[in-house]
N, C-alpha and C. Protein backbone atom coordinates (compact mmCIF):
# COMPACT_ATOMS: atom_id res chain seq x y z
N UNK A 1 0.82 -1.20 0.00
CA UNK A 1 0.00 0.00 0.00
C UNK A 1 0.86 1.26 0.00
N UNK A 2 2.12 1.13 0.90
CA UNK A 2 2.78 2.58 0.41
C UNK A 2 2.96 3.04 -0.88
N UNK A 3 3.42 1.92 -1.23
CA UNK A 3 4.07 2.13 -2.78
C UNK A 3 3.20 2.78 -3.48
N UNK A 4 2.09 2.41 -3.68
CA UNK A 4 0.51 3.14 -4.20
C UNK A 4 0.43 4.39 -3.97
N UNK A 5 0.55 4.93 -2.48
CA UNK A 5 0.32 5.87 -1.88
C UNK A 5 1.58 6.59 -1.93
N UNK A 6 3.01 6.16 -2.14
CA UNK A 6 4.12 7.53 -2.59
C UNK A 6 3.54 7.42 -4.18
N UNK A 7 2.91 6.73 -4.73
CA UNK A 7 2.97 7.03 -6.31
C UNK A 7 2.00 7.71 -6.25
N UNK A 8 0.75 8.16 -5.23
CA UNK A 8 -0.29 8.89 -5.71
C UNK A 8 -0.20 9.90 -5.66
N UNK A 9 0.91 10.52 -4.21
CA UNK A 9 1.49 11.78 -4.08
C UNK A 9 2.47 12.29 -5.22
N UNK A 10 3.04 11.57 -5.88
CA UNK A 10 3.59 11.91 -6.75
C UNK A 10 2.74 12.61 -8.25
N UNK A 11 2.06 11.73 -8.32
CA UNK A 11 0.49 11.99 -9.23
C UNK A 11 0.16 13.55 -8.80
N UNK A 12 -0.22 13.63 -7.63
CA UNK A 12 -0.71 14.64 -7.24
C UNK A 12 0.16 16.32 -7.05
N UNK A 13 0.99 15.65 -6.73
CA UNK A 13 2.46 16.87 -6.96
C UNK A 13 2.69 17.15 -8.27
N UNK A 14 2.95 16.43 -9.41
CA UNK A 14 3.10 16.64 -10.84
C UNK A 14 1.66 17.50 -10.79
N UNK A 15 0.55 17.20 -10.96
CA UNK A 15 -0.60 17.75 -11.44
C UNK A 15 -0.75 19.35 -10.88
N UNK A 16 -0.46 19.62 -9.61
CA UNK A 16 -0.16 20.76 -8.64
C UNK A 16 0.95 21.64 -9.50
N UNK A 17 1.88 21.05 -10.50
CA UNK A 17 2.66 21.84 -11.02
C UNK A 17 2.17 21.93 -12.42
N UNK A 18 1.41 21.07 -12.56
CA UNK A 18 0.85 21.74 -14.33
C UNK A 18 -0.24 22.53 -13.75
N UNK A 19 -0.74 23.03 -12.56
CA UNK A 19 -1.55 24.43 -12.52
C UNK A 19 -0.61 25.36 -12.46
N UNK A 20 0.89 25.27 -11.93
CA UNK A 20 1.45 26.75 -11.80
C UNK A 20 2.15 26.71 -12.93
N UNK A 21 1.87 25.65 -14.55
CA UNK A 21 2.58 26.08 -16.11
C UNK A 21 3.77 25.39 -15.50
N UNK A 22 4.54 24.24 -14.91
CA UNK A 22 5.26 23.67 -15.16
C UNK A 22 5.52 22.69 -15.76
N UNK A 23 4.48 22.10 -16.18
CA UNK A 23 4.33 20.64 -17.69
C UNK A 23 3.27 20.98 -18.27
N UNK A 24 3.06 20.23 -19.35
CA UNK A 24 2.28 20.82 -20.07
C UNK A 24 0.74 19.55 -20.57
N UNK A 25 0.91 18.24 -19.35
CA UNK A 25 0.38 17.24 -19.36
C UNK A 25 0.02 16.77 -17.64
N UNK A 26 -0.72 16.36 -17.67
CA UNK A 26 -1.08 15.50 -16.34
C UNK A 26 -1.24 14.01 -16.08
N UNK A 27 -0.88 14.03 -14.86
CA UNK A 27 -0.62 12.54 -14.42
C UNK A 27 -2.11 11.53 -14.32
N UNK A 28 -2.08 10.61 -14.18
CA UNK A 28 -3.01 9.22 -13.45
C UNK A 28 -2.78 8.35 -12.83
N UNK A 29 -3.42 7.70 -11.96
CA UNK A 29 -3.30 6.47 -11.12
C UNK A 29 -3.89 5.31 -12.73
N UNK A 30 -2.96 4.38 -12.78
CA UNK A 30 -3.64 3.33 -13.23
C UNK A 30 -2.95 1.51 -12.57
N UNK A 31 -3.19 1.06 -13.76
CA UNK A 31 -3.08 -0.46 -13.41
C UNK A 31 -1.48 -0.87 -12.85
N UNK A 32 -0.74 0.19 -12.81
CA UNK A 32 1.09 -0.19 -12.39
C UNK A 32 1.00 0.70 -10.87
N UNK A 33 -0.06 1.45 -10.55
CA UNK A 33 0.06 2.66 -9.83
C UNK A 33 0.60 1.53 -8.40
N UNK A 34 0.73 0.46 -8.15
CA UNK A 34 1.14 -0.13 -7.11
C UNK A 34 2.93 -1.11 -7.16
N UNK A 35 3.37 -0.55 -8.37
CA UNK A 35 4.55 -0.81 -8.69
C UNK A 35 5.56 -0.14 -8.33
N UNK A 36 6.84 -0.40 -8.37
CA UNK A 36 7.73 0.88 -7.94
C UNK A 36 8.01 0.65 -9.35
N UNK A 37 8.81 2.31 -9.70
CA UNK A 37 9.34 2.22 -11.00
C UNK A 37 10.63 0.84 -11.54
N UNK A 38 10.69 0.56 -10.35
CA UNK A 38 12.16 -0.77 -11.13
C UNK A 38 11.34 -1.76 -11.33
N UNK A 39 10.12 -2.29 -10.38
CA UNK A 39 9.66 -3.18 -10.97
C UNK A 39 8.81 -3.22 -12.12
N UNK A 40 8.19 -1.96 -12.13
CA UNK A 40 7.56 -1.58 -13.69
C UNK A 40 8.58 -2.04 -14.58
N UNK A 41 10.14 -1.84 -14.76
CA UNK A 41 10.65 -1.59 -16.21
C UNK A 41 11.24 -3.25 -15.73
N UNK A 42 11.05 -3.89 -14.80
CA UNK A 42 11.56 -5.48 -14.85
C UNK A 42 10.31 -6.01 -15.87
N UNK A 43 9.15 -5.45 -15.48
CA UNK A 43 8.04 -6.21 -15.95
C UNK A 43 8.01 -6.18 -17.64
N UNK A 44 7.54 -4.73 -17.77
CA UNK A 44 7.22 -4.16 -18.99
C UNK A 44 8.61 -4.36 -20.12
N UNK A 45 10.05 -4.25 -19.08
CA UNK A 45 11.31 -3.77 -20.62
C UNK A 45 11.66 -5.41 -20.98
N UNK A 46 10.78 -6.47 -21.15
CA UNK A 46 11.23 -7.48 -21.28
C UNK A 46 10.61 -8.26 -22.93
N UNK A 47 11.72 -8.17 -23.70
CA UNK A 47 11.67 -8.79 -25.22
C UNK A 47 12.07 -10.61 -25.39
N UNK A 48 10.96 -10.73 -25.65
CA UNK A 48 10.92 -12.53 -25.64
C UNK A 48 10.69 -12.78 -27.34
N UNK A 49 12.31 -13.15 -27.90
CA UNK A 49 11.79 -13.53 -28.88
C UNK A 49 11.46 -14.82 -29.20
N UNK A 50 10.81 -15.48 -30.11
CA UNK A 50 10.15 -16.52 -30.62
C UNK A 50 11.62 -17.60 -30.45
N UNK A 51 11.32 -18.93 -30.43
CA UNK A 51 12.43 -19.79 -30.38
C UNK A 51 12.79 -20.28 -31.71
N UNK A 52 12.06 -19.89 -32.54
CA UNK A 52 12.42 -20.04 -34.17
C UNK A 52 13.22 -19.29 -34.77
N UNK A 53 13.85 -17.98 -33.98
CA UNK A 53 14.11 -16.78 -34.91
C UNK A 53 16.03 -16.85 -34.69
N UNK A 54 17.03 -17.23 -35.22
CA UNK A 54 18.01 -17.09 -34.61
C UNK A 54 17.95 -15.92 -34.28
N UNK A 55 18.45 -15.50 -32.82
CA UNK A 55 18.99 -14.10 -32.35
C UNK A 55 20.30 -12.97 -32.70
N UNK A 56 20.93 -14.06 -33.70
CA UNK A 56 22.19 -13.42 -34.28
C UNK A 56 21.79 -12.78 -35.55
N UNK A 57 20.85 -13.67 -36.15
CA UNK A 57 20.43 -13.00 -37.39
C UNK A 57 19.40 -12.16 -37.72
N UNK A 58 19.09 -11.74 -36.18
CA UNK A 58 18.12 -10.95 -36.56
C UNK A 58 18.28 -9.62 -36.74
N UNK A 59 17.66 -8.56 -37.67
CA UNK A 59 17.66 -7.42 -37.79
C UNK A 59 17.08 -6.10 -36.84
N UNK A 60 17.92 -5.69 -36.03
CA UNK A 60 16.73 -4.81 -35.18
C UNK A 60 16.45 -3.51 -36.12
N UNK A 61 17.04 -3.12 -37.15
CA UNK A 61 16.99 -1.65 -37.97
C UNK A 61 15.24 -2.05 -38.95
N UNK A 62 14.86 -3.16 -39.23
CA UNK A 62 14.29 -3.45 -39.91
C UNK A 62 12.48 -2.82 -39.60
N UNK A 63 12.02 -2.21 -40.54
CA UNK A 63 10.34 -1.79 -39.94
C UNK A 63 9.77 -2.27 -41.19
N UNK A 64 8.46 -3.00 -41.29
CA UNK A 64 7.19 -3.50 -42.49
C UNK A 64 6.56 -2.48 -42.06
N UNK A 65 5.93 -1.67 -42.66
CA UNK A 65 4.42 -1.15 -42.10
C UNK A 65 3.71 -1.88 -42.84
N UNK A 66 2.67 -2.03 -42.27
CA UNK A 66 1.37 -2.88 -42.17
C UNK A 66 0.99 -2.17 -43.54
N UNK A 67 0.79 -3.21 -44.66
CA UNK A 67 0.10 -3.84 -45.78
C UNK A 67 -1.59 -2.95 -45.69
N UNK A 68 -1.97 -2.69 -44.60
CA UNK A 68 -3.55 -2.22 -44.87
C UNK A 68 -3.38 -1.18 -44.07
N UNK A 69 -2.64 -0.45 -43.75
CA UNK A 69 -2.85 0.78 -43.19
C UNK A 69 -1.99 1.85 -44.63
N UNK A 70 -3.01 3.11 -43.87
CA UNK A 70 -2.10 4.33 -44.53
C UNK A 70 -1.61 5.20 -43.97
N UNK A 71 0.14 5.15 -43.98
CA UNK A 71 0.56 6.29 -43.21
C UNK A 71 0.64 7.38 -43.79
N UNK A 72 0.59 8.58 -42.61
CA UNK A 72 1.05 9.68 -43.05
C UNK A 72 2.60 10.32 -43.51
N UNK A 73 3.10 10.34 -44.43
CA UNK A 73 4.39 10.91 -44.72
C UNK A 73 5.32 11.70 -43.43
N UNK A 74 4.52 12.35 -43.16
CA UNK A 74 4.86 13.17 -41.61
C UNK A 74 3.84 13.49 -40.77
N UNK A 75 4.37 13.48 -39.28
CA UNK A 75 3.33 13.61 -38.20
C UNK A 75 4.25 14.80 -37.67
């Protein structure tokens, strides 16, 4: 429960400073709000690739865009 509760104060301090124009976005409590940040990025920064793919040969520079979408040139 602390952990929740320093993250809500934190929530609440960020938001306290986008009224006096110091960010330009506001915070939320959601579904991690009981995480500390290390265990968030243990959870979330974790890449499992397939056991088919050698890992040496794979390309990380490589992007497909999706066949049925249309992008915009620039955002």
């Amino acid at each position: 429960r602390s952990i929740w509760e320093t993250n809500l104060a934190k929530i609440h301090q960020h938001n306290l400073e986008v009224d006096l124009g110091m960010h330009s976005y506001t915070l939320g409590m959601n579904q991690f709000g009981d995480m500390t940040h290390e265990e968030f990025k243990k959870q979330m920064n974790i890449l499992k690739m397939p056991d088919n793919i050698e890992k040496n040969n794979f390309n990380h520079r490589s992007f497909f865009a999706p066949s049925n979408v249309i992008v915009p040139k620039a955002v």
